[in-house]
N, C-alpha and C. Protein backbone atom coordinates (compact mmCIF):
# COMPACT_ATOMS: atom_id res chain seq x y z
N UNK A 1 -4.39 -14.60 -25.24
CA UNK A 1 -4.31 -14.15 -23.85
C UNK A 1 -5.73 -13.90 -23.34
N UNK A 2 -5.98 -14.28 -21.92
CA UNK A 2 -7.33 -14.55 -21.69
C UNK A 2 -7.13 -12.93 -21.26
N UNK A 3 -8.92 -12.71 -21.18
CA UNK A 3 -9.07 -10.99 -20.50
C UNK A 3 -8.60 -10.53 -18.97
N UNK A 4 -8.77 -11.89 -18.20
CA UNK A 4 -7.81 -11.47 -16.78
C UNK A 4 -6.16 -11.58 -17.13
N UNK A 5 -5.77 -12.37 -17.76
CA UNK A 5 -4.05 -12.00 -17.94
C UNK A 5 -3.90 -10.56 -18.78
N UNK A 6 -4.64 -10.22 -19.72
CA UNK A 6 -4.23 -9.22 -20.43
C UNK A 6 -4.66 -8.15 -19.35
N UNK A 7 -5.64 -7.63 -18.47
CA UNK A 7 -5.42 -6.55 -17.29
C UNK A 7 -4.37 -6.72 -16.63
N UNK A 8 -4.13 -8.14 -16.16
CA UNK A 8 -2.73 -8.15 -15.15
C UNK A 8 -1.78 -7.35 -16.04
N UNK A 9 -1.21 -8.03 -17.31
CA UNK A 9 0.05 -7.87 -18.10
C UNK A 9 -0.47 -5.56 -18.25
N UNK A 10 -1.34 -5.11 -18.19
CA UNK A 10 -1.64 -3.96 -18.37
C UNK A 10 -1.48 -2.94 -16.72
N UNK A 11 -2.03 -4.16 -16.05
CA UNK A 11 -1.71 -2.83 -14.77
C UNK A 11 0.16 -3.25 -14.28
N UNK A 12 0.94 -4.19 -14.64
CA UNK A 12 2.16 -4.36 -14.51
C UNK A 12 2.67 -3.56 -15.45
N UNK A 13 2.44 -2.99 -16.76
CA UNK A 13 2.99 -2.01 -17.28
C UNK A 13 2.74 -0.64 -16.83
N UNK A 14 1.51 -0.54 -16.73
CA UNK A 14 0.86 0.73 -15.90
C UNK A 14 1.78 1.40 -14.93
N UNK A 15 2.45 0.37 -13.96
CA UNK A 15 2.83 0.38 -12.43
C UNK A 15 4.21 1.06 -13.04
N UNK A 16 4.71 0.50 -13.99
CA UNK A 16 6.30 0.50 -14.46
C UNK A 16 6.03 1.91 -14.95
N UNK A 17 5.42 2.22 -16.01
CA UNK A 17 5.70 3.54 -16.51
C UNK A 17 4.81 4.92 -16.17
N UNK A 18 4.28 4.13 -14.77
CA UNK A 18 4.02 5.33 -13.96
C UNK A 18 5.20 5.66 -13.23
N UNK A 19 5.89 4.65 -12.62
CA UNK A 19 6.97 4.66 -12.09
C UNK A 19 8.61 5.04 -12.29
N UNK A 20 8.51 5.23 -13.68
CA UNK A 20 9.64 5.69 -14.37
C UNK A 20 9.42 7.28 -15.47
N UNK A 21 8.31 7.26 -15.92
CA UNK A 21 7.89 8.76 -15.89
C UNK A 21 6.84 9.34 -15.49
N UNK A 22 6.02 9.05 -14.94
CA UNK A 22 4.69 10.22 -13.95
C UNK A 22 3.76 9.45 -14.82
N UNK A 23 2.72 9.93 -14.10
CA UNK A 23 1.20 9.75 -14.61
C UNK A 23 1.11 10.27 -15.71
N UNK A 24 1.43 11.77 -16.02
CA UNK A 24 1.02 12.10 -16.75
C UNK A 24 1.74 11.76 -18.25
N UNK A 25 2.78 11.02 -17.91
CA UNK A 25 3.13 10.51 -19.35
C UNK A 25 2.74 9.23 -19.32
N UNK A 26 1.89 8.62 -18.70
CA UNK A 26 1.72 7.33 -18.64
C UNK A 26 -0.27 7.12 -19.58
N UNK A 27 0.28 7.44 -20.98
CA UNK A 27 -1.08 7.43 -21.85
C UNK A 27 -0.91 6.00 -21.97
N UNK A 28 -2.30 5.80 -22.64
CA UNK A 28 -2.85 4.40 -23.07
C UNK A 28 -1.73 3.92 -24.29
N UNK A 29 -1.28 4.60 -24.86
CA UNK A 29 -0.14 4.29 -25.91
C UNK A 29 0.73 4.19 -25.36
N UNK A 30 1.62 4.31 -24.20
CA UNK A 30 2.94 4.20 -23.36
C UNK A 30 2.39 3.10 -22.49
N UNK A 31 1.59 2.60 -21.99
CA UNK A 31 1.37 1.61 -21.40
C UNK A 31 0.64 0.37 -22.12
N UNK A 32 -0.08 0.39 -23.67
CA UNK A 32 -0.11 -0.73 -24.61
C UNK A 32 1.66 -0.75 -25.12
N UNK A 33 2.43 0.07 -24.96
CA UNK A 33 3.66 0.13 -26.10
C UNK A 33 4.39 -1.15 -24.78
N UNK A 34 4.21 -0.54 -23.79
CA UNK A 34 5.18 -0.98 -22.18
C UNK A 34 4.89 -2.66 -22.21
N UNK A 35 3.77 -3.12 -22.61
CA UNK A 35 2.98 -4.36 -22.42
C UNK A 35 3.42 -4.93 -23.35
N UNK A 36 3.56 -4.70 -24.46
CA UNK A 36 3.81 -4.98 -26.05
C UNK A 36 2.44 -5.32 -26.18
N UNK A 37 1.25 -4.69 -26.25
CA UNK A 37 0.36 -5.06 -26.93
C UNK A 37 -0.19 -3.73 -28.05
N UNK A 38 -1.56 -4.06 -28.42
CA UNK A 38 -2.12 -2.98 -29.53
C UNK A 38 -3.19 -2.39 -28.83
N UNK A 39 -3.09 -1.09 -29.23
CA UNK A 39 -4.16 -0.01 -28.44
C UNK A 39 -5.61 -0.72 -28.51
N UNK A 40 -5.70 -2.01 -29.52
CA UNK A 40 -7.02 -2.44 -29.15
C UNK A 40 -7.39 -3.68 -28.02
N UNK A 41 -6.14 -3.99 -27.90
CA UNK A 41 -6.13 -4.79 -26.73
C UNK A 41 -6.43 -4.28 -25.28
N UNK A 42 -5.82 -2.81 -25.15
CA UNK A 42 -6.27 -2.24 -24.27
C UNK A 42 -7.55 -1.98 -24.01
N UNK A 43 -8.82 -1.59 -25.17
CA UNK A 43 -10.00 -1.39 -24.98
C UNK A 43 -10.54 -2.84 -24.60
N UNK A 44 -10.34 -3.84 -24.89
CA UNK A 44 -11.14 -5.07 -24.89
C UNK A 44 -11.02 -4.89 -23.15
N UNK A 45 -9.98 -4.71 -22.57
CA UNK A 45 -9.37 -5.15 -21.25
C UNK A 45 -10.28 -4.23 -20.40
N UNK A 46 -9.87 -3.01 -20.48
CA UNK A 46 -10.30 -1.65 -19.58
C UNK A 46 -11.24 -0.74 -20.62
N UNK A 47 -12.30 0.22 -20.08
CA UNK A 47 -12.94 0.96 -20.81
C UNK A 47 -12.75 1.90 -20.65
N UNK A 48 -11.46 2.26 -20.05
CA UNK A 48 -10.69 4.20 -20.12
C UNK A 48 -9.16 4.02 -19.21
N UNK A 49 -8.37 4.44 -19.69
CA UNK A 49 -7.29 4.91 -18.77
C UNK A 49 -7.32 5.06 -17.17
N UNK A 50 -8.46 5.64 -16.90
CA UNK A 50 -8.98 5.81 -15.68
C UNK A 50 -9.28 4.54 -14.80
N UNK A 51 -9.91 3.80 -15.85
CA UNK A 51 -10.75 2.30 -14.90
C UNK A 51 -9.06 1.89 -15.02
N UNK A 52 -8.17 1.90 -15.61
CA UNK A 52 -6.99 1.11 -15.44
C UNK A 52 -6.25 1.89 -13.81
N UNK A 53 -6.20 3.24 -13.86
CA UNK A 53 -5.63 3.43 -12.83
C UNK A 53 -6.17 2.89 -11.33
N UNK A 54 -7.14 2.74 -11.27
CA UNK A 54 -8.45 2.32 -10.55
C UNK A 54 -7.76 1.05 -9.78
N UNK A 55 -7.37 -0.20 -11.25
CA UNK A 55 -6.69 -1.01 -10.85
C UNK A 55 -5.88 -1.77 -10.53
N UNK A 56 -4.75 -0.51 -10.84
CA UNK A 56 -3.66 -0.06 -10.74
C UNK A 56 -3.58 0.08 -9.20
N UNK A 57 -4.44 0.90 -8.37
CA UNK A 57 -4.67 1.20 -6.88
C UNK A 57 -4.88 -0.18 -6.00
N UNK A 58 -5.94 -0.31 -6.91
CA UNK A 58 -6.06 -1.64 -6.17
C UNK A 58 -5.34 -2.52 -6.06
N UNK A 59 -4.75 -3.60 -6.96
CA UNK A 59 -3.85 -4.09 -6.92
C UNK A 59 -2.42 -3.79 -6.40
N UNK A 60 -2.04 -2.67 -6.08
CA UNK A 60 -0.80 -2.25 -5.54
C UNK A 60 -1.21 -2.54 -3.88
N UNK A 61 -2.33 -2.21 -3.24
CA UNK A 61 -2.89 -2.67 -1.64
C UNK A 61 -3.28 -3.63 -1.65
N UNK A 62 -3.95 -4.17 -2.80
CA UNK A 62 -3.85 -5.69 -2.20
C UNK A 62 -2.44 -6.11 -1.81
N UNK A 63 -1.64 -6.57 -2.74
CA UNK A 63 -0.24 -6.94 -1.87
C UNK A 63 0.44 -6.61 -1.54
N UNK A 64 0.12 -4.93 -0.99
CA UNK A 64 0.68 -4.83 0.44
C UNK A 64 0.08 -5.54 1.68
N UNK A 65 -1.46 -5.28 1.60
CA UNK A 65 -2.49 -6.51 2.43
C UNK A 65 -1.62 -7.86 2.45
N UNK A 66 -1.29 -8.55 1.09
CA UNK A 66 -0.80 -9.95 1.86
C UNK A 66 0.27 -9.80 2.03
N UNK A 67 0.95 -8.90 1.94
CA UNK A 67 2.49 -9.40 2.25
C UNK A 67 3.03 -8.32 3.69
N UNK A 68 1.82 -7.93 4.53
CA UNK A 68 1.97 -7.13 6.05
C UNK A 68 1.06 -8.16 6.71
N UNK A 69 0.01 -7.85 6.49
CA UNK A 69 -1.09 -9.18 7.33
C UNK A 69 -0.21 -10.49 7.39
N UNK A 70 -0.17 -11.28 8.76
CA UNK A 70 0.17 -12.23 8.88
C UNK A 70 -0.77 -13.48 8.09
N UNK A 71 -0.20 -14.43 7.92
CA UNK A 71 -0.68 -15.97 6.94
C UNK A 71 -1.65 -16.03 8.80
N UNK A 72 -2.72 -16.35 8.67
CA UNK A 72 -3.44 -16.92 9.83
C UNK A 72 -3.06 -18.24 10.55
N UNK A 73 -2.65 -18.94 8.99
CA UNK A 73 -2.18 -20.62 9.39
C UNK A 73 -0.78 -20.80 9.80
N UNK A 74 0.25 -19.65 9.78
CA UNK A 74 1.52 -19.48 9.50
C UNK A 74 2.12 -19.91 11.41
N UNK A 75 3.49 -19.69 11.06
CA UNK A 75 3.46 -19.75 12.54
C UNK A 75 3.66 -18.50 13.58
N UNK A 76 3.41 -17.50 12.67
CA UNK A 76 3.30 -15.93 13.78
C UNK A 76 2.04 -15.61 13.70
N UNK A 77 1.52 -16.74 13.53
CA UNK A 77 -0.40 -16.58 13.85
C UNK A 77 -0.64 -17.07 15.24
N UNK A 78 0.29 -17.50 15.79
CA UNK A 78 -0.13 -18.41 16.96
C UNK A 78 0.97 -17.83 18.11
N UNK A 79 0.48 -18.06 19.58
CA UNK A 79 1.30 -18.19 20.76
C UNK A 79 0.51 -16.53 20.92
N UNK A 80 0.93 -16.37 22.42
CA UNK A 80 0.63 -15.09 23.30
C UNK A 80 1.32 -14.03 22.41
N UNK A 81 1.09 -12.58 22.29
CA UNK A 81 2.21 -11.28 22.01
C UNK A 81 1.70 -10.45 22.01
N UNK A 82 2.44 -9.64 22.52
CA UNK A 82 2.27 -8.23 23.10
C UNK A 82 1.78 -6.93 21.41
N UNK A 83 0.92 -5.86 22.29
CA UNK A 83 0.29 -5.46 21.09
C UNK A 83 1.76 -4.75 20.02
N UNK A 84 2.48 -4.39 20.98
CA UNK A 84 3.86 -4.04 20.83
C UNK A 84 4.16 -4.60 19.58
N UNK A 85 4.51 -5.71 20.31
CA UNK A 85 5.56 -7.31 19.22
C UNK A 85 4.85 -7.26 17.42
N UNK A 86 3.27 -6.57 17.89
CA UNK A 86 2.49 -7.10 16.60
C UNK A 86 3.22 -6.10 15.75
N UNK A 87 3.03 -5.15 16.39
CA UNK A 87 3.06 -3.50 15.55
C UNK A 87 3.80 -3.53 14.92
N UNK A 88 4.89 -4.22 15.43
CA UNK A 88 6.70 -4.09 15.25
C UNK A 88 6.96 -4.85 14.27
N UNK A 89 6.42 -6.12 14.11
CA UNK A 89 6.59 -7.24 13.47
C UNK A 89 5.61 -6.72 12.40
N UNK A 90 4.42 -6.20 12.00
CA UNK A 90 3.55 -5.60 11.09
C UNK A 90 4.39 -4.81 10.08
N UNK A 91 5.27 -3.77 10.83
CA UNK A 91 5.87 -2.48 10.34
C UNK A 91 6.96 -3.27 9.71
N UNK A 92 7.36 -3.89 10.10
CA UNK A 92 8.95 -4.78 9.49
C UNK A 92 8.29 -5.30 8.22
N UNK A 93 7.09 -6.17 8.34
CA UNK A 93 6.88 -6.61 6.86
C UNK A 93 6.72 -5.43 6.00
N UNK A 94 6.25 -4.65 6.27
CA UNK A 94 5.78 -3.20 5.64
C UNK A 94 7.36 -3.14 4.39
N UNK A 95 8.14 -2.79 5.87
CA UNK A 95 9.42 -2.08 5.19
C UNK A 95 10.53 -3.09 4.44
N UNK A 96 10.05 -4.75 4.79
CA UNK A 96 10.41 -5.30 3.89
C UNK A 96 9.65 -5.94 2.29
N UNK A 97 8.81 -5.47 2.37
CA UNK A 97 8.09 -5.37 1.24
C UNK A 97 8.37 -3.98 -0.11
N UNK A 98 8.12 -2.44 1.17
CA UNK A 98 8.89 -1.49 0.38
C UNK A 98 10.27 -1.96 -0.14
N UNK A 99 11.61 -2.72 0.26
CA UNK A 99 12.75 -2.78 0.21
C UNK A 99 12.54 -3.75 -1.19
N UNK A 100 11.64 -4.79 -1.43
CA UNK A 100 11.43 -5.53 -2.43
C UNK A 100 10.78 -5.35 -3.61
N UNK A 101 9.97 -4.01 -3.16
CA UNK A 101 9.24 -3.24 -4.35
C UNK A 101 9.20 -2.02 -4.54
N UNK A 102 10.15 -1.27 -4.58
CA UNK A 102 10.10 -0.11 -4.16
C UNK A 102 9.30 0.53 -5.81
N UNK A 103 9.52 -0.08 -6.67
CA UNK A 103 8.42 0.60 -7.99
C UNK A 103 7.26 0.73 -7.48
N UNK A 104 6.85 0.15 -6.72
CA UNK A 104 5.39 -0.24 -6.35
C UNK A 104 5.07 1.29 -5.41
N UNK A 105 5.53 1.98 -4.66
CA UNK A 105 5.74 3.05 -3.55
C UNK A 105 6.04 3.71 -4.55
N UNK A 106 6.98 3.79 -5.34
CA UNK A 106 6.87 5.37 -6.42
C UNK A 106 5.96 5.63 -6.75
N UNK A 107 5.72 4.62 -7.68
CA UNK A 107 4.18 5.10 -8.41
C UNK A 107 3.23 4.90 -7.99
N UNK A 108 2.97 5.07 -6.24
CA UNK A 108 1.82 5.05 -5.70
C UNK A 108 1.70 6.88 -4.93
N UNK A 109 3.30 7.13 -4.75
CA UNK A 109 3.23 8.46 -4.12
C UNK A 109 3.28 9.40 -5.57
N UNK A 110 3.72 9.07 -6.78
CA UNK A 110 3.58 9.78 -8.29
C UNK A 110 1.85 9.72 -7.71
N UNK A 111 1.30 8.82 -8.46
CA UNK A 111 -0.26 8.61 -8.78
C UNK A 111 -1.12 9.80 -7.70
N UNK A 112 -0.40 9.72 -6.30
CA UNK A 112 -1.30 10.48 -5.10
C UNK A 112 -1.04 11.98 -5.68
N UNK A 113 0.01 12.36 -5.88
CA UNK A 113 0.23 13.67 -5.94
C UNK A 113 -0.37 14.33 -7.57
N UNK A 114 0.01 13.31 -8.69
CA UNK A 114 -1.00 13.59 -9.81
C UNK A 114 -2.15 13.97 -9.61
N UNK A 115 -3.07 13.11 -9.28
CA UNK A 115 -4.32 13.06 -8.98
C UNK A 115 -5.00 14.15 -8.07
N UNK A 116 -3.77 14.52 -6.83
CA UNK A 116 -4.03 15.71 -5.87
C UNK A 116 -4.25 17.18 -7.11
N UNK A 117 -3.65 17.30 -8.35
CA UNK A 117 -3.54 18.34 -8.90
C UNK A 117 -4.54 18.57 -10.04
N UNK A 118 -5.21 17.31 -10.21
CA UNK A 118 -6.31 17.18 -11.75
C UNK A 118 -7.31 16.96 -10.86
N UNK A 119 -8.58 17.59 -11.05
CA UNK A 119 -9.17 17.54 -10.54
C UNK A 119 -10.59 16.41 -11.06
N UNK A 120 -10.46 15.97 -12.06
CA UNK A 120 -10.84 15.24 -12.92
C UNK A 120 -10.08 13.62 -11.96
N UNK A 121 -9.13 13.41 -11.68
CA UNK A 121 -8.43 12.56 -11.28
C UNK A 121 -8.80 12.45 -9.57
N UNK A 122 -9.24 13.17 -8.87
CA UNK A 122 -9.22 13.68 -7.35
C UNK A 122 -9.80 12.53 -6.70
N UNK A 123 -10.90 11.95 -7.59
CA UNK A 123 -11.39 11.05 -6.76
C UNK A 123 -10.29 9.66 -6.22
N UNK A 124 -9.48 9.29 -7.26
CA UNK A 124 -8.68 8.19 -7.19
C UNK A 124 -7.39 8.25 -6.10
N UNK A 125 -7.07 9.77 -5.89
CA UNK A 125 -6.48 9.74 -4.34
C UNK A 125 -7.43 9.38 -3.49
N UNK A 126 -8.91 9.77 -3.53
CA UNK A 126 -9.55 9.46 -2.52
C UNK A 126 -9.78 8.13 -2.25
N UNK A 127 -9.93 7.56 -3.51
CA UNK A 127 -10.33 5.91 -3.68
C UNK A 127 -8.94 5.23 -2.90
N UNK A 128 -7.41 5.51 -3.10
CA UNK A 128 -6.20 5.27 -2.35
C UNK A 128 -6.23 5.09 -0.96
N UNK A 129 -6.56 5.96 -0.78
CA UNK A 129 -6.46 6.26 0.71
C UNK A 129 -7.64 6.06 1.48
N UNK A 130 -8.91 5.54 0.92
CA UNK A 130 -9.67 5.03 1.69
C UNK A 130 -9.10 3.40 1.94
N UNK A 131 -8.72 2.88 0.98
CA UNK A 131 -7.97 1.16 1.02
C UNK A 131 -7.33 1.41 1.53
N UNK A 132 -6.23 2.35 1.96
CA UNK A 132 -5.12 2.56 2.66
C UNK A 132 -5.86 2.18 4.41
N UNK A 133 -6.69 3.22 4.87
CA UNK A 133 -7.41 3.24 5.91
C UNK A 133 -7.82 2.26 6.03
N UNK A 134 -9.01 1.81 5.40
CA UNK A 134 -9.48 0.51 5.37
C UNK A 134 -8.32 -1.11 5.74
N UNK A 135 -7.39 -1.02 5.16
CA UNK A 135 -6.45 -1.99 5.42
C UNK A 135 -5.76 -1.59 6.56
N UNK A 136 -5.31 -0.78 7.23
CA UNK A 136 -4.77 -0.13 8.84
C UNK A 136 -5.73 -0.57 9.32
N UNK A 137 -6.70 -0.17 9.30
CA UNK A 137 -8.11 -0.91 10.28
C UNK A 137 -7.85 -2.21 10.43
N UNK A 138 -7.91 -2.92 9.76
CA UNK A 138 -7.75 -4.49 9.35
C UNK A 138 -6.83 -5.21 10.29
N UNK A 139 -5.36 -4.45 10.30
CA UNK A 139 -4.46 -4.61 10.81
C UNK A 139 -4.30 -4.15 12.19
N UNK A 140 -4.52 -3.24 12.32
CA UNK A 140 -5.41 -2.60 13.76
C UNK A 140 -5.86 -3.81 14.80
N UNK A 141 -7.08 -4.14 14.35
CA UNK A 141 -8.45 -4.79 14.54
C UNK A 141 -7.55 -6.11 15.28
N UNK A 142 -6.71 -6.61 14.21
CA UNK A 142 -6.33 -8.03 14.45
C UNK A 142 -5.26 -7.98 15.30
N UNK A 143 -4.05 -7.09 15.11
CA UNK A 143 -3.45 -7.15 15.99
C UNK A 143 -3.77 -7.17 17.76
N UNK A 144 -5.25 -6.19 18.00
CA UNK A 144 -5.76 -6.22 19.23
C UNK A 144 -6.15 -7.39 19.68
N UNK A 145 -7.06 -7.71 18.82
CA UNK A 145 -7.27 -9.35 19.01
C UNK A 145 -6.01 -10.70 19.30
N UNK A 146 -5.33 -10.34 18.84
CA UNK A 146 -4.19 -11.49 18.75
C UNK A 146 -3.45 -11.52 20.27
N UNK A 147 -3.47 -9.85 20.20
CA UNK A 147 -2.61 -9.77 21.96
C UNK A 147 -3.49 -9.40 23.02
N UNK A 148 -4.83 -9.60 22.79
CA UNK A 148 -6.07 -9.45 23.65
C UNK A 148 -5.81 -7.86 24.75
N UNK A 149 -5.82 -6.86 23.51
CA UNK A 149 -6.22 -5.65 23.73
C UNK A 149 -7.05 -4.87 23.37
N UNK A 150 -7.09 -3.87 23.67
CA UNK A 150 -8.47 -2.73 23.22
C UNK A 150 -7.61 -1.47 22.74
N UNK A 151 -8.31 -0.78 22.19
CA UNK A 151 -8.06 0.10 21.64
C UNK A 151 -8.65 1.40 21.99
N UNK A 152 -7.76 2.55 22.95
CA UNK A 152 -8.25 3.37 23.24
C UNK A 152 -9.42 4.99 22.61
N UNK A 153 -9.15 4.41 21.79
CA UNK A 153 -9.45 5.45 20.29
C UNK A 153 -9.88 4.69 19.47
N UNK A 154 -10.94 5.53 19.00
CA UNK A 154 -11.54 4.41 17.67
C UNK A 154 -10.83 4.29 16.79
N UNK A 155 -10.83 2.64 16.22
CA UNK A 155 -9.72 2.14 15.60
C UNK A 155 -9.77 3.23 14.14
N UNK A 156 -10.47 3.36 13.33
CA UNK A 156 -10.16 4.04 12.38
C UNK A 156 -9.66 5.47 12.55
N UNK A 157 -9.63 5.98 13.61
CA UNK A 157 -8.61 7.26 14.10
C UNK A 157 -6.80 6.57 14.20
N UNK A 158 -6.80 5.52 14.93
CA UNK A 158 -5.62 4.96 14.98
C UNK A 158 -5.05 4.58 13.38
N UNK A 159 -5.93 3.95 13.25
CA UNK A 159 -5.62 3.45 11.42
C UNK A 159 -5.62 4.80 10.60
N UNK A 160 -5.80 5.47 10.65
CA UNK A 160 -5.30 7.07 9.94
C UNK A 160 -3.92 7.58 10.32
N UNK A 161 -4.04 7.42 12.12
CA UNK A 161 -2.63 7.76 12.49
C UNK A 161 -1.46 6.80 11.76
N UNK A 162 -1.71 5.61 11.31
CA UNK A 162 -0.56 4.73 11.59
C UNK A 162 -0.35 4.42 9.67
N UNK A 163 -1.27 5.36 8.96
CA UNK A 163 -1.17 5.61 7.54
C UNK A 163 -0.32 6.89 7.26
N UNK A 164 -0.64 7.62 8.07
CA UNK A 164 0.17 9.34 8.27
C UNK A 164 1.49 8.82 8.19
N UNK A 165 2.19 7.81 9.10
CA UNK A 165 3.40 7.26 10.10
C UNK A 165 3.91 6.76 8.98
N UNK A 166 3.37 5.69 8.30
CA UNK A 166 3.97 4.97 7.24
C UNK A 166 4.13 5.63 5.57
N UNK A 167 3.36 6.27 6.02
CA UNK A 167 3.86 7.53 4.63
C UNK A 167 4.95 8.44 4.89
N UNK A 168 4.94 8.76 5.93
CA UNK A 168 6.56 9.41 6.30
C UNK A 168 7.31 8.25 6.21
N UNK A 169 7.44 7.48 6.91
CA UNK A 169 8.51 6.40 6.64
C UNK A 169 8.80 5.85 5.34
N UNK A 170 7.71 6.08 4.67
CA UNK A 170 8.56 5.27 3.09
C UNK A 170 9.10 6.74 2.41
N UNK A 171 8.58 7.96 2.67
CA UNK A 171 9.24 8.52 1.52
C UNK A 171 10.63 8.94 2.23
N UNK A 172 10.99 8.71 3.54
CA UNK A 172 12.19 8.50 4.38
C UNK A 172 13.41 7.42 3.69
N UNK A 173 12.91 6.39 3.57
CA UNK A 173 13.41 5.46 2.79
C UNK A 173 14.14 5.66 1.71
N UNK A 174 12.69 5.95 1.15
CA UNK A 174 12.93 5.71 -1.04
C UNK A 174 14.11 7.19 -0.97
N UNK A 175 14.18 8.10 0.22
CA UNK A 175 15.16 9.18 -0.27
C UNK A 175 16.74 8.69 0.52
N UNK A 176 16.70 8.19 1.48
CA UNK A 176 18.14 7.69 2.40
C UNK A 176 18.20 6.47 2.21
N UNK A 177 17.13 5.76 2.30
CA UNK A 177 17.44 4.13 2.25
C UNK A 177 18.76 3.74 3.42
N UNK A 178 18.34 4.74 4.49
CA UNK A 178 18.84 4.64 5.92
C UNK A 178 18.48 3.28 6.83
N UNK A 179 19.25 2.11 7.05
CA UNK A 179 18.61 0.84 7.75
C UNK A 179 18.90 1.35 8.95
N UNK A 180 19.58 1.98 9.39
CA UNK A 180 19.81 2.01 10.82
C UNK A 180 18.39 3.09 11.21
N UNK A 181 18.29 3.97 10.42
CA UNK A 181 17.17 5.29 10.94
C UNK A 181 15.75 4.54 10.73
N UNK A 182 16.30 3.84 9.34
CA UNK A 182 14.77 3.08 9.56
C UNK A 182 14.11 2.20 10.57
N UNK A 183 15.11 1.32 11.06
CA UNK A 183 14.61 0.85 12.36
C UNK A 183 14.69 1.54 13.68
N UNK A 184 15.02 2.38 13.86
CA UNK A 184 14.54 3.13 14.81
C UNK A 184 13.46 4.03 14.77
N UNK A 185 13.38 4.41 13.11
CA UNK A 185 11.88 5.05 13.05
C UNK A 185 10.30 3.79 13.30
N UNK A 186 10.91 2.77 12.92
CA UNK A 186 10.22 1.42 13.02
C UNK A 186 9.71 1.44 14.67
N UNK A 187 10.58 1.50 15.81
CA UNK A 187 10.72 1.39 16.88
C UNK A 187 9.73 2.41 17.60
N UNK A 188 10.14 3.34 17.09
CA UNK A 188 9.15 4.54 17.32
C UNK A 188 7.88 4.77 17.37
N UNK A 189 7.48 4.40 16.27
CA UNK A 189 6.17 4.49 15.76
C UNK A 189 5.71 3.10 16.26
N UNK A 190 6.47 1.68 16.73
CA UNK A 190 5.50 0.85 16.99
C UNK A 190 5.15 1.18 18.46
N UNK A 191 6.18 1.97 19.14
CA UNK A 191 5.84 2.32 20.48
C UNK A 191 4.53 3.35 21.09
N UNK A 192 4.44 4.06 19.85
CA UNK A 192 3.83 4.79 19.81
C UNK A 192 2.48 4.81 19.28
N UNK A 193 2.13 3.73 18.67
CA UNK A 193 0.79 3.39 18.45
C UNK A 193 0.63 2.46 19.50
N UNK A 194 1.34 1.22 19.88
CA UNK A 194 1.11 0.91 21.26
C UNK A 194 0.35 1.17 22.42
N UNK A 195 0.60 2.62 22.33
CA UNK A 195 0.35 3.33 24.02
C UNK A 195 -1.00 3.70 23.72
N UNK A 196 -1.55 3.48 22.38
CA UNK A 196 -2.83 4.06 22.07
C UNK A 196 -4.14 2.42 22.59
N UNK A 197 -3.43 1.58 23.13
CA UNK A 197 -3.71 0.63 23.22
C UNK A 197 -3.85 -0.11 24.58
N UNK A 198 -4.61 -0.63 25.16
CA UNK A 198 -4.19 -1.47 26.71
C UNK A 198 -4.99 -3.26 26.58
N UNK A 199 -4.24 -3.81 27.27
CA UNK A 199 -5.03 -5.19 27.37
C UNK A 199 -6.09 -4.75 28.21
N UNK A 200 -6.79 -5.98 27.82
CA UNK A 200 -8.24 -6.42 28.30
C UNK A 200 -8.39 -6.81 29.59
């Protein structure tokens, strides 16, 4: 196994048995055991538990990044739409992505709240939630562009607001797994970042 498959095959166990018992049972021996590999496979890969959670974070926002961001070449890359339509259509991939991964959202709200309590760990909420921001921006940014608007508020104030929004909404979810509340909370919030917005 080459050294990039054996991190993948390690942060896919990582994800799982953070996700089924907490961080804090999630040692380097529960996640070589989860992988089926040997505690020395783990050192070759990662050089602490820590650098694994690291990319554990990362990799969990990256594909939320591709699977909310529209394909550029796709065909909801193209034609006129309202900043509205984007938001709406943004938030839907969101919540159909949560609906397809919901391991992925446990053990990202486990990992936040671990980490909120070790202080040794503190930085890696911070490291979360700056990609979190950072990717709202992203999405922000482009959506204005696409429906040739501006943004009344600096975008990374909006992109905080619309991280706040979607963290209520998933742990809304993962507890009712309400479709009807969810799309109206969907509705809500795209209306409502909207207004933070005007064409050009």
């Amino acid at each position: 196994m080459s050294a990039v498959d054996r991190r993948t095959a390690l942060v896919s166990a990582a994800l799982r048995v953070v996700a089924d018992r907490g961080v804090a049972q999630a040692t380097t021996r529960a996640i070589v055991a989860e992988a089926g590999m040997s505690l020395a496979s783990f050192h070759y890969a990662f050089a602490s538990r820590d650098e694994l959670m690291t990319e554990l974070i990362r990799s969990v926002v990256a594909d939320e990044t591709r699977a909310v961001l529209p394909d550029p070449t796709g065909p909801d890359a193209t034609g006129p739409h309202s900043l509205r339509h984007l938001l709406r259509d943004g938030l839907q991939r969101y919540v159909d992505h949560l609906h397809a991964e919901p391991l992925r959202e446990k053990a990202m709200l486990e990992l936040t709240q671990y980490a909120l309590r070790s202080p040794e760990m503190q930085h890696l909420a911070g490291e979360q939630y700056d990609r979190y921001h950072a990717f709202a921006a992203e999405a922000l940014e482009s959506a204005a562009r696409r429906s040739g608007s501006t943004w009344l508020r600096p975008v990374d104030d909006v992109a905080r607001l619309l991280v706040a929004l979607t963290d209520g909404l998933t742990i809304a979810w993962l507890v009712d797994q309400d479709e009807r509340a969810t799309a109206a909370l969907l509705d809500l919030i795209a209306d409502s970042v909207a207004a933070l917005g005007r064409p050009q």
